[in-house]
C-alpha atoms as a PDB file:
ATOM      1  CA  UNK A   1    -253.258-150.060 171.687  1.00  0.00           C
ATOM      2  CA  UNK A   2    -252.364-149.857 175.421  1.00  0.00           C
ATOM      3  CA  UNK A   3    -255.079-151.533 177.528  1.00  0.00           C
ATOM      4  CA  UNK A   4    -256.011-148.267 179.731  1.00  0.00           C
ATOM      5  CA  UNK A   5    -257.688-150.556 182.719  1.00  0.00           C
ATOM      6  CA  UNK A   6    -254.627-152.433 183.566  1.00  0.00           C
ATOM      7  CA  UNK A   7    -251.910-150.747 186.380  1.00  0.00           C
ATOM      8  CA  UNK A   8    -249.356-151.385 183.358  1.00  0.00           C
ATOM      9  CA  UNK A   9    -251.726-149.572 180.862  1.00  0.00           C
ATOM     10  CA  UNK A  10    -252.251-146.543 183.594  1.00  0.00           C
ATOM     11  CA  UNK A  11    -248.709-146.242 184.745  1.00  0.00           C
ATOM     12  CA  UNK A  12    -247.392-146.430 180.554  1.00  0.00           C
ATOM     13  CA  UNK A  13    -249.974-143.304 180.138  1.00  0.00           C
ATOM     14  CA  UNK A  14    -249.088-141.436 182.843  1.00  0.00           C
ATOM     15  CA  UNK A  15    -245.888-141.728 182.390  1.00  0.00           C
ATOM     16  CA  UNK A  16    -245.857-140.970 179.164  1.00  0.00           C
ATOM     17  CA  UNK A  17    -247.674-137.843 179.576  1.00  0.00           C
ATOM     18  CA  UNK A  18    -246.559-136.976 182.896  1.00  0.00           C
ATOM     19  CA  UNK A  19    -249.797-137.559 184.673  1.00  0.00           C
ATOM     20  CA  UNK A  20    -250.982-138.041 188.207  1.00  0.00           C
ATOM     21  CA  UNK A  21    -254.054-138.731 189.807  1.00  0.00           C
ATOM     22  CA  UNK A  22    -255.795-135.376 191.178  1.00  0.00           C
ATOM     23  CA  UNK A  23    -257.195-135.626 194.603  1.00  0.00           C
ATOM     24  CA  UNK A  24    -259.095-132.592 194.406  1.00  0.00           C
ATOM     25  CA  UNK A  25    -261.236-134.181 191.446  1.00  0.00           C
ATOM     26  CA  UNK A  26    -261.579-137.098 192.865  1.00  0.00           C
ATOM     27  CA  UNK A  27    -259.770-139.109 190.277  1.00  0.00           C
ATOM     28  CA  UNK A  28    -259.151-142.751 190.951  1.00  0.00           C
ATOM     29  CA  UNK A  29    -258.203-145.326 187.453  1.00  0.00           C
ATOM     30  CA  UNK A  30    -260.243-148.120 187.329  1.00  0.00           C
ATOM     31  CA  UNK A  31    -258.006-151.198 186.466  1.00  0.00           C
ATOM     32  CA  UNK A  32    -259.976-154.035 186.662  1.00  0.00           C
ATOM     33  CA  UNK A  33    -261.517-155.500 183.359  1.00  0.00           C
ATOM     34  CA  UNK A  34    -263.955-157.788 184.774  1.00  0.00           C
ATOM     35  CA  UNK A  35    -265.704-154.595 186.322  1.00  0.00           C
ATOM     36  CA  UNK A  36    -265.595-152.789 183.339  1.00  0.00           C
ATOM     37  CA  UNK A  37    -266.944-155.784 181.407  1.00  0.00           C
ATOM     38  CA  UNK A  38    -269.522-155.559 183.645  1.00  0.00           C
ATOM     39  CA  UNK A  39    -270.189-152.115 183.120  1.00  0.00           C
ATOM     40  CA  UNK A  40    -270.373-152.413 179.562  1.00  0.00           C
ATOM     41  CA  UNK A  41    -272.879-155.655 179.840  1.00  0.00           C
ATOM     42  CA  UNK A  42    -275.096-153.934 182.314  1.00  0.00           C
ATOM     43  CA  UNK A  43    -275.543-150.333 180.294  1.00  0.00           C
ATOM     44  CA  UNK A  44    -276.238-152.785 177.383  1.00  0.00           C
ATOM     45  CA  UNK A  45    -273.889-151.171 174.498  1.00  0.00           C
ATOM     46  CA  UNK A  46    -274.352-151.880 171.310  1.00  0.00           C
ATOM     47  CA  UNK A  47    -273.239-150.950 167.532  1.00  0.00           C
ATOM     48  CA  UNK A  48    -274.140-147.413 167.102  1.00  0.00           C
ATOM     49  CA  UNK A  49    -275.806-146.408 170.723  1.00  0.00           C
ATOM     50  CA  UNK A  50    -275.199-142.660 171.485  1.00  0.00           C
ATOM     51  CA  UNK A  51    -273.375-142.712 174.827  1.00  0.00           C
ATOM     52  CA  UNK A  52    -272.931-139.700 177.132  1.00  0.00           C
ATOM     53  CA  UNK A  53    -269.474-140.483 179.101  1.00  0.00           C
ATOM     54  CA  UNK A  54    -268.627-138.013 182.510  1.00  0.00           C
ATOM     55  CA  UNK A  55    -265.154-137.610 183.537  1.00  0.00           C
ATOM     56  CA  UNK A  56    -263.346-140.241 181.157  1.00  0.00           C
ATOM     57  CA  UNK A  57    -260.263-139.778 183.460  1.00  0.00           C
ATOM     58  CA  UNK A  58    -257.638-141.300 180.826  1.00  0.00           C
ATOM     59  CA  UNK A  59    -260.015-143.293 179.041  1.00  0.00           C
ATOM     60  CA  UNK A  60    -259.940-146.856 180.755  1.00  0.00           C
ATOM     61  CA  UNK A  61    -263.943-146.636 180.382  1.00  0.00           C
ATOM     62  CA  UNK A  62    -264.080-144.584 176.691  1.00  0.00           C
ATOM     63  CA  UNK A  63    -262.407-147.784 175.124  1.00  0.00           C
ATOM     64  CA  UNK A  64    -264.271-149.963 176.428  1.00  0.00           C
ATOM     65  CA  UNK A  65    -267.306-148.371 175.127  1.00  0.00           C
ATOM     66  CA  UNK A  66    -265.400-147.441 171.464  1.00  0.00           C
ATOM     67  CA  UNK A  67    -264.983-151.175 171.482  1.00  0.00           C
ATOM     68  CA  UNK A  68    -268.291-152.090 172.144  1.00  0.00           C
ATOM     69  CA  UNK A  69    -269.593-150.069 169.028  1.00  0.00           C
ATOM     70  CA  UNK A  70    -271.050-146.765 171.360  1.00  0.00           C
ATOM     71  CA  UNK A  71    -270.487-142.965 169.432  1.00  0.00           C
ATOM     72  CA  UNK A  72    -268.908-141.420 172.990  1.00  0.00           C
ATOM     73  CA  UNK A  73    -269.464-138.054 173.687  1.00  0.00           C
ATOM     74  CA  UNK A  74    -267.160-137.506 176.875  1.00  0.00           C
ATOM     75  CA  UNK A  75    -267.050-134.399 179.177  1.00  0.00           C
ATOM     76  CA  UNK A  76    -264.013-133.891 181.006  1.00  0.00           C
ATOM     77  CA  UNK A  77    -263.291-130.909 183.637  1.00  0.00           C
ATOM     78  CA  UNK A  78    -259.645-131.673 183.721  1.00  0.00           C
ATOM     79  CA  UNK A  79    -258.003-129.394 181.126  1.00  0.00           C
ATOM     80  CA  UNK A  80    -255.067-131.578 181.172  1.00  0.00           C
ATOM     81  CA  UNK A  81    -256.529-134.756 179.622  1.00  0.00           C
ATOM     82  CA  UNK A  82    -258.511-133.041 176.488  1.00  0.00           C
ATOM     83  CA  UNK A  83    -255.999-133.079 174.186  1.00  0.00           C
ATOM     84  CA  UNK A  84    -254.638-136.544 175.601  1.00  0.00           C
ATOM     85  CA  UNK A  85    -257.586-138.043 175.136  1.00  0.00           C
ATOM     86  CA  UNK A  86    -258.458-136.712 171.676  1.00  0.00           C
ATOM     87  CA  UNK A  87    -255.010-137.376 170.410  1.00  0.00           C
ATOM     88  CA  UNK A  88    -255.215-141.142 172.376  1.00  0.00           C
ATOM     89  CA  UNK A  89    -259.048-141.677 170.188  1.00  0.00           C
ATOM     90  CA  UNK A  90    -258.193-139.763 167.508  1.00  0.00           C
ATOM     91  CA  UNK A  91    -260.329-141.489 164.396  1.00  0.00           C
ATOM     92  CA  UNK A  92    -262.385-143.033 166.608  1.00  0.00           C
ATOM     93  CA  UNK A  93    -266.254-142.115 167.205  1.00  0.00           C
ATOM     94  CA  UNK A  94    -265.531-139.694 170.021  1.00  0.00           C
ATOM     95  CA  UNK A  95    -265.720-136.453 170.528  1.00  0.00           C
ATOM     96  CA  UNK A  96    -265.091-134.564 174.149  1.00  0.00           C
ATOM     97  CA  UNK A  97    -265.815-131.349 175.930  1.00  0.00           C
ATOM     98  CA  UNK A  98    -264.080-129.886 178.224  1.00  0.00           C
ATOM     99  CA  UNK A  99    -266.517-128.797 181.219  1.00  0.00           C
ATOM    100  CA  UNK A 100    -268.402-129.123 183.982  1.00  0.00           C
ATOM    101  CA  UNK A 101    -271.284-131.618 183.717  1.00  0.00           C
ATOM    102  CA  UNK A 102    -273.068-129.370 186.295  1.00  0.00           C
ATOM    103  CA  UNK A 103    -273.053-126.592 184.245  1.00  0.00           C
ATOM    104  CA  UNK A 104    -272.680-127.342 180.875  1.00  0.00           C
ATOM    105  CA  UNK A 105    -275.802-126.529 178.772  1.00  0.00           C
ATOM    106  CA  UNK A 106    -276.927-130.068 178.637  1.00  0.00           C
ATOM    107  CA  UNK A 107    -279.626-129.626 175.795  1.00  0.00           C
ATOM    108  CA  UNK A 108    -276.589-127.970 173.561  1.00  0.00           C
ATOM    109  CA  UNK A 109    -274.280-130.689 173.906  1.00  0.00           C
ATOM    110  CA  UNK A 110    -276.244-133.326 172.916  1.00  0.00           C
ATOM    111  CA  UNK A 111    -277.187-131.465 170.200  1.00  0.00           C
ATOM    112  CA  UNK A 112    -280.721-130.928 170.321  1.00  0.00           C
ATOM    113  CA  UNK A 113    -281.743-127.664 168.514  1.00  0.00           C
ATOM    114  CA  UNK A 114    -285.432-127.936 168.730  1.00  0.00           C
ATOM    115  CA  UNK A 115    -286.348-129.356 165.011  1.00  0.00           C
ATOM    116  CA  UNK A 116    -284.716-133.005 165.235  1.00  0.00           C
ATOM    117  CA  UNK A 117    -285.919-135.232 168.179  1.00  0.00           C
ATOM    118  CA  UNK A 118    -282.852-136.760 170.225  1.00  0.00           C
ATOM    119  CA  UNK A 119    -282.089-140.461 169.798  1.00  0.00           C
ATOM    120  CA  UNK A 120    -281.981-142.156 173.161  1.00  0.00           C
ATOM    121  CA  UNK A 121    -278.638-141.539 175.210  1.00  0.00           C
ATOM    122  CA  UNK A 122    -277.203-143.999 177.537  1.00  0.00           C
ATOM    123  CA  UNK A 123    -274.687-142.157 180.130  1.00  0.00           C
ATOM    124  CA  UNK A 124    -272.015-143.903 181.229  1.00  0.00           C
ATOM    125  CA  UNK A 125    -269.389-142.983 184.674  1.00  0.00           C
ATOM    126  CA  UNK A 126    -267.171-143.479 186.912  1.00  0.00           C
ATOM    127  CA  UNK A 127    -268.579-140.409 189.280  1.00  0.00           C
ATOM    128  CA  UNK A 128    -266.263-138.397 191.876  1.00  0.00           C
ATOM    129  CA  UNK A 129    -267.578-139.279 194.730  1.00  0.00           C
ATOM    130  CA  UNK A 130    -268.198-135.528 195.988  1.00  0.00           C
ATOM    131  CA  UNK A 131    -270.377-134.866 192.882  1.00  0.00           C
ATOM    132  CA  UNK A 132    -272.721-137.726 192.597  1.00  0.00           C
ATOM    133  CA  UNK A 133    -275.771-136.667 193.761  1.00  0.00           C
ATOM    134  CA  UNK A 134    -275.829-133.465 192.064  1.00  0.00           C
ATOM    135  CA  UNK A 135    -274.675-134.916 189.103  1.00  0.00           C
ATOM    136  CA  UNK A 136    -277.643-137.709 188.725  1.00  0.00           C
ATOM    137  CA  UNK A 137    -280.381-135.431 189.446  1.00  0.00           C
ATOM    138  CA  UNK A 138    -279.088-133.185 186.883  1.00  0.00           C
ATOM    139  CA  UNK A 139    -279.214-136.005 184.338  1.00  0.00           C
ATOM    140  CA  UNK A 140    -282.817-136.793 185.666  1.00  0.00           C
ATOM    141  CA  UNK A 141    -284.611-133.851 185.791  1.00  0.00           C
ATOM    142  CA  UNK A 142    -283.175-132.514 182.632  1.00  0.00           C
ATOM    143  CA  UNK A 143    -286.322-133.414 180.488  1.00  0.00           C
ATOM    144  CA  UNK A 144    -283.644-134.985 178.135  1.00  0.00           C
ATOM    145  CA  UNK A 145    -284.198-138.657 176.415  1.00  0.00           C
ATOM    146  CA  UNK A 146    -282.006-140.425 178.605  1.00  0.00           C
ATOM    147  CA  UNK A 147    -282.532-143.989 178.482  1.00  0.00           C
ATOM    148  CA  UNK A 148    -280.262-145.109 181.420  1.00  0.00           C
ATOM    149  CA  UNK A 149    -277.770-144.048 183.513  1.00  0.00           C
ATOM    150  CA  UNK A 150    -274.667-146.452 184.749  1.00  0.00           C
ATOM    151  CA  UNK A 151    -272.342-144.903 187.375  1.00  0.00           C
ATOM    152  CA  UNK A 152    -269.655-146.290 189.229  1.00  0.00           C
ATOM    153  CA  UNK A 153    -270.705-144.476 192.795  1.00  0.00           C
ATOM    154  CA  UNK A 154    -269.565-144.739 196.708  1.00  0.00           C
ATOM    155  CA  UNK A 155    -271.260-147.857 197.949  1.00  0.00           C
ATOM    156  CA  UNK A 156    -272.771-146.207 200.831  1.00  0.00           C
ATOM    157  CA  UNK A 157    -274.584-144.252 198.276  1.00  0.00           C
ATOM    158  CA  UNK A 158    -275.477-147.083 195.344  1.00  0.00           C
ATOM    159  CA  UNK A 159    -276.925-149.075 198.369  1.00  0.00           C
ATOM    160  CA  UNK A 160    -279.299-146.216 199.219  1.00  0.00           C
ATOM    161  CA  UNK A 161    -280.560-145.370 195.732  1.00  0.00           C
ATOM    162  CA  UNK A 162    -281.143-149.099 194.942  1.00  0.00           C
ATOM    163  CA  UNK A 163    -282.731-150.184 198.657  1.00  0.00           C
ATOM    164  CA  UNK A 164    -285.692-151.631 199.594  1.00  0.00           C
ATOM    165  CA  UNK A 165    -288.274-150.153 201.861  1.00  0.00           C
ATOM    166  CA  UNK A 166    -288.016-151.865 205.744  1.00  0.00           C
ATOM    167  CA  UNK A 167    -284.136-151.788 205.070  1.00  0.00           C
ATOM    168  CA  UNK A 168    -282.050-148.965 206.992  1.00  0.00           C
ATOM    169  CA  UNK A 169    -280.097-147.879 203.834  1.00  0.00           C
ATOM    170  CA  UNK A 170    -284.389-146.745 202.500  1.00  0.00           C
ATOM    171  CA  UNK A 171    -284.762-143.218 202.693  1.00  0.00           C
ATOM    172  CA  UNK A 172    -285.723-140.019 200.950  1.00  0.00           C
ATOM    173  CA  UNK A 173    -282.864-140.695 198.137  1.00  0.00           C
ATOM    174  CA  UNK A 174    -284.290-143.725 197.681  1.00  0.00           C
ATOM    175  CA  UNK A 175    -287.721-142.643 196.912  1.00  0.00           C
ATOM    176  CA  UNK A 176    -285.855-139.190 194.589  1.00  0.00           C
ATOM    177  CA  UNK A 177    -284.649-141.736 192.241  1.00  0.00           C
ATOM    178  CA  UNK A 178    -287.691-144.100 192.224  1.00  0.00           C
ATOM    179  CA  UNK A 179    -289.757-140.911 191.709  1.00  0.00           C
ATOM    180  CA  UNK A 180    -287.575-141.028 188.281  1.00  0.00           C
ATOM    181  CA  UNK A 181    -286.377-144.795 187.792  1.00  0.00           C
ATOM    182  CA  UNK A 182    -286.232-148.184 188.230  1.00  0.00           C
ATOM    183  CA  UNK A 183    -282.390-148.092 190.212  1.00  0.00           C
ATOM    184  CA  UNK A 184    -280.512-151.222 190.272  1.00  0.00           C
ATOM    185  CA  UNK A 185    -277.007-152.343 192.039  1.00  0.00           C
ATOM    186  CA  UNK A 186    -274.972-154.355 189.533  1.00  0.00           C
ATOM    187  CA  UNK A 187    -271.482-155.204 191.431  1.00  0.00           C
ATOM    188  CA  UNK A 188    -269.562-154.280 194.423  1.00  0.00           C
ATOM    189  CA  UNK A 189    -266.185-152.814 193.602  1.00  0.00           C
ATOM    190  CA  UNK A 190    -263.351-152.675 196.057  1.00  0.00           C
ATOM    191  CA  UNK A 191    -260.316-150.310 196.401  1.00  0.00           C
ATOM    192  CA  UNK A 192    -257.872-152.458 195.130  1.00  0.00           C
ATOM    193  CA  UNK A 193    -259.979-152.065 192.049  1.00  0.00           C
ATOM    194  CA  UNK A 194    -258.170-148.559 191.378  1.00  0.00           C
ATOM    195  CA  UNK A 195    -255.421-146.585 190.948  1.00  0.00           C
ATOM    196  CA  UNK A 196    -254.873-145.059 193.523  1.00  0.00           C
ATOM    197  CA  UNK A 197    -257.017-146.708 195.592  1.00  0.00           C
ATOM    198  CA  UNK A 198    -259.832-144.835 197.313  1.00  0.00           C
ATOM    199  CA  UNK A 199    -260.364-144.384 200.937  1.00  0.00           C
ATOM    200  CA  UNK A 200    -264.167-146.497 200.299  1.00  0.00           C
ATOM    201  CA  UNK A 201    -265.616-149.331 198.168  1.00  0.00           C
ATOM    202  CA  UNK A 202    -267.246-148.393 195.502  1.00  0.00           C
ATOM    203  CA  UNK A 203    -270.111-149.754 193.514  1.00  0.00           C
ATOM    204  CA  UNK A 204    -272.257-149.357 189.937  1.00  0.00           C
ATOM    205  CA  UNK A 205    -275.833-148.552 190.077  1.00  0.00           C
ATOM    206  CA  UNK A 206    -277.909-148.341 187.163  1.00  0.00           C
ATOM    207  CA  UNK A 207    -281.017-146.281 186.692  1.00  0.00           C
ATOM    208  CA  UNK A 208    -283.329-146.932 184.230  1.00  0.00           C
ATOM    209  CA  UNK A 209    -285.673-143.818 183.349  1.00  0.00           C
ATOM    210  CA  UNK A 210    -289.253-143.751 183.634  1.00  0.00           C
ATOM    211  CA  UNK A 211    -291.075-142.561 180.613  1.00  0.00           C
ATOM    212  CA  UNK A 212    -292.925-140.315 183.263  1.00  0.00           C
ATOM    213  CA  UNK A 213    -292.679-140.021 187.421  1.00  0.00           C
ATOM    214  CA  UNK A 214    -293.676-142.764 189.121  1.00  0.00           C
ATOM    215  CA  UNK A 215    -296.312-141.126 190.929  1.00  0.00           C
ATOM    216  CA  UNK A 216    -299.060-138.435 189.626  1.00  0.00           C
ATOM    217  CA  UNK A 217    -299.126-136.274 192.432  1.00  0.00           C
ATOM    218  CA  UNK A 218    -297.792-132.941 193.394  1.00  0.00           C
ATOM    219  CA  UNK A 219    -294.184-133.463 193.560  1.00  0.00           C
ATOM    220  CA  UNK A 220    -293.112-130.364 196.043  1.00  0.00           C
ATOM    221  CA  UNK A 221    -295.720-131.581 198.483  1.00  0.00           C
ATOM    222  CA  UNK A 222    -294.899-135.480 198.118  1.00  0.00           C
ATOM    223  CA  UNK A 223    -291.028-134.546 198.967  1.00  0.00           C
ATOM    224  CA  UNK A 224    -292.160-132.051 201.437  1.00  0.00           C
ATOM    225  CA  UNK A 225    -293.865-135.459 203.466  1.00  0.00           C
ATOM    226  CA  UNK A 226    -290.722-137.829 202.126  1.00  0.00           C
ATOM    227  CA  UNK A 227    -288.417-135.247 203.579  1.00  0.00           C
ATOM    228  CA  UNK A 228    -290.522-135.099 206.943  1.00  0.00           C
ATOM    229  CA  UNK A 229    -290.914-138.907 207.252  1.00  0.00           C
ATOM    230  CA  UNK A 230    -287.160-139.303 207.177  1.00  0.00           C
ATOM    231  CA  UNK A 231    -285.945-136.425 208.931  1.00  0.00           C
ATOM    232  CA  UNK A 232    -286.284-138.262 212.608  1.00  0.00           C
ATOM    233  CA  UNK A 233    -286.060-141.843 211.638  1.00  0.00           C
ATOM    234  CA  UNK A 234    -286.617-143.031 214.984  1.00  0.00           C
ATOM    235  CA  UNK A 235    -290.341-140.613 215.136  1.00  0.00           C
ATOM    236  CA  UNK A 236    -292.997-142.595 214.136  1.00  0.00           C
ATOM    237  CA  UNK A 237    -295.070-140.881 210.909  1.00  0.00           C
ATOM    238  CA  UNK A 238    -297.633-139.176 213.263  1.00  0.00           C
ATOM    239  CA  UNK A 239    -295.094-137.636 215.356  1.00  0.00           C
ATOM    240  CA  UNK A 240    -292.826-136.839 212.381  1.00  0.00           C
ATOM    241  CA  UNK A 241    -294.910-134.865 210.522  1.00  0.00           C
ATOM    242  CA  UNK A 242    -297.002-133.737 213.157  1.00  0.00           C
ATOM    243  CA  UNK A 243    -293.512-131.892 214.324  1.00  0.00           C
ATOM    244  CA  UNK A 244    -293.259-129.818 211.095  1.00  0.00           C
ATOM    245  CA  UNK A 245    -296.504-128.799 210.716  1.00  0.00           C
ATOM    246  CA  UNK A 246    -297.592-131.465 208.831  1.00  0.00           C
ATOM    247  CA  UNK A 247    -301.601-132.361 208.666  1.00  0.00           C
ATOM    248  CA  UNK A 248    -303.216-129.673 210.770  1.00  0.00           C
ATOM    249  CA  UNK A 249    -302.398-131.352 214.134  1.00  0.00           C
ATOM    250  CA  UNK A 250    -302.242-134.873 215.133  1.00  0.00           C
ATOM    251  CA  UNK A 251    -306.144-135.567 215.825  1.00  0.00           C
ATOM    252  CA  UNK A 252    -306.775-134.788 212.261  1.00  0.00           C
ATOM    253  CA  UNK A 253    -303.134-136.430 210.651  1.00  0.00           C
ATOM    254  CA  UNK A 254    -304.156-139.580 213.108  1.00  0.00           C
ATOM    255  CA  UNK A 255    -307.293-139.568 210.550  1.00  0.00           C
ATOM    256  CA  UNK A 256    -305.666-139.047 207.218  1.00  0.00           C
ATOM    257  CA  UNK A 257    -303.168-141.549 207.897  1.00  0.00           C
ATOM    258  CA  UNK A 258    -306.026-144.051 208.999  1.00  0.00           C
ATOM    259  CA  UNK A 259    -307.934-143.172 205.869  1.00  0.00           C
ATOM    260  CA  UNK A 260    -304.844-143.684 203.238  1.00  0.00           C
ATOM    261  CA  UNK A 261    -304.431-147.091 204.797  1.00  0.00           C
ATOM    262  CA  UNK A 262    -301.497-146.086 207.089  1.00  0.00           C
ATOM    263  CA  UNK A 263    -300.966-147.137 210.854  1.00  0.00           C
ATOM    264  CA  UNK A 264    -300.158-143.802 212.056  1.00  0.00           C
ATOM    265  CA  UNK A 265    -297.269-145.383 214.575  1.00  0.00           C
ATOM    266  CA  UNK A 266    -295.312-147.003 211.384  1.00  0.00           C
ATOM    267  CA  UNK A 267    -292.098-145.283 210.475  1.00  0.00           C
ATOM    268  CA  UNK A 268    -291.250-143.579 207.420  1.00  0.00           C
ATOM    269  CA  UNK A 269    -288.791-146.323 206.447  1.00  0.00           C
ATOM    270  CA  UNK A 270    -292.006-149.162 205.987  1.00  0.00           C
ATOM    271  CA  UNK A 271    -293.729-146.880 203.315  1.00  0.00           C
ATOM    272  CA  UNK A 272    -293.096-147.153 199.658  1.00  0.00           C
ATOM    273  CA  UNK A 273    -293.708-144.065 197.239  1.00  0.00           C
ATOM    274  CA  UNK A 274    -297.603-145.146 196.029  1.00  0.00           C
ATOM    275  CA  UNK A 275    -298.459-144.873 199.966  1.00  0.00           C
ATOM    276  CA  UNK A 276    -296.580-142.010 200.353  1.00  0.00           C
ATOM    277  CA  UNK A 277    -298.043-140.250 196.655  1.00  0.00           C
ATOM    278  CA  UNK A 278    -301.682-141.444 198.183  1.00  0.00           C
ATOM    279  CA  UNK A 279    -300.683-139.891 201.885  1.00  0.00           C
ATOM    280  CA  UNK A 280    -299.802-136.388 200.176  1.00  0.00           C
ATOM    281  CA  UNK A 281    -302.877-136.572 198.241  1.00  0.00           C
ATOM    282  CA  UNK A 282    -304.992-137.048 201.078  1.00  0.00           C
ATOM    283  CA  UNK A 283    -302.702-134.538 203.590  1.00  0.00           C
ATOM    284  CA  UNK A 284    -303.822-130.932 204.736  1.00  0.00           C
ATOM    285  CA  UNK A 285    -300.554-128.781 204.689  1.00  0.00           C
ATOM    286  CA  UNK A 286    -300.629-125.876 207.251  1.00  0.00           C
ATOM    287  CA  UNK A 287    -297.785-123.735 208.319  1.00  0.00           C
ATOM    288  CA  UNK A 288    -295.840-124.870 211.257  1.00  0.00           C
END
């Protein structure tokens, strides 16, 4: 079988099937093994594991997974490459949808009709850049039994999601995905690693999901702070959420932020989400 993450492997397919590369989805072939070998280490696939594949492209990623033992279930919103891609697997264990991942009914796919609990699911991607957000906090807050979640991302972005608090890429994603996972950068990836090459590096992050949120505290209100804290980064926490009527005035916030062991002139950056879930807690919220 062609090797599908090779630039002879991608340029035999889409030749053969008069392919190209479709800006508007944001496709880009990955054709570097070692990357995908990393891919495949990292979202730990073994014999048997139910994986949940987004936007297979031409399938550099789906055998690598078929090879590693995984039953794929791929979604694909490119029309074109359904029936390439089932006729390229065909008596393999993989099956594909054509759809969007941000609105197919999730809980259908996978199968889960309310009698039989679902088995874990590992989901496995190499993400358009313009969807990636959306796309993992679908996955996250879908109440589904996802067990993790490796996704080849824009750098920028993996950095962000995997930072550490005092760092400048630390911010409200940041604390959104440790709300609902351990996140993780495994490799850099660089353009040449594609065909055709993107205008930015790329990277994989890998989320592992919490059995429950991190934090047991009102989630609307703990965001509503998060999303204050960060929205001036220069402001320090007082004056931050003091401007968005945050804490019934800044005598009063001074106080709270004394009392949940905060300095009140620290910046949102130097807080991690237990100071921030005990800040919220301890917070009056008044209209601006």
């Amino acid at each position: 079988m062609i090797n599908l993450a090779t630039v002879a492997g991608v340029r035999e397919v889409t030749a053969r099937y008069g392919l190209m590369a479709k800006k508007k989805l944001g496709q880009h072939f990955l054709i570097d093994g070692h990357v995908l070998s990393k891919i495949i280490s990292a979202a730990d696939i073994c014999a048997d594991d139910t994986v949940l594949e987004i936007g297979p492209g031409i399938g550099g990623m789906t055998q690598a997974l078929l090879a590693a033992g995984a039953n794929v279930l791929a979604v694909e919103l490119d029309k074109q490459l359904v029936p390439i891609l089932s006729e390229m697997f065909a008596g393999e264990n993989f099956t594909i949808v054509q759809g969007d991942i941000l609105r197919v009914d999730l809980t259908e796919l996978l199968g889960d009709k309310g009698t039989t609990p679902l088995s874990p699911i590992k989901v496995v991607a190499n993400l358009p850049y313009y969807i990636t957000t959306p796309v993992i906090f679908r996955l996250l807050e879908s109440g589904l039994p996802f067990e993790s979640i490796t996704v080849m991302i824009q750098k920028e972005v993996a950095s962000r999601m995997s930072a550490a608090p005092g760092t400048k890429d630390y911010g409200s994603l940041t604390l959104a995905i440790q709300y609902y996972a351990d996140a993780r950068l495994v490799a850099n990836v660089p353009t040449n690693c594609f065909m055709p090459r993107p205008a930015v590096d790329s990277a994989v992050v890998q989320l592992r999901l919490l059995p429950a949120p991190r934090v047991d505290t009102d989630k609307e209100k703990l965001f509503q702070v998060i999303q204050a804290a960060f929205g001036k980064r220069r402001k320090t926490l007082l004056n931050a959420l003091d401007s968005e009527g945050i804490g019934g005035g800044k005598t009063t916030l001074a106080a709270t932020l004394e009392e949940a062991g905060i300095n009140p002139q620290a910046r949102g950056e130097t807080l991690d989400i237990f100071q921030f879930a005990k800040l919220t807690e301890k917070i009056c919220f008044f209209e601006k």
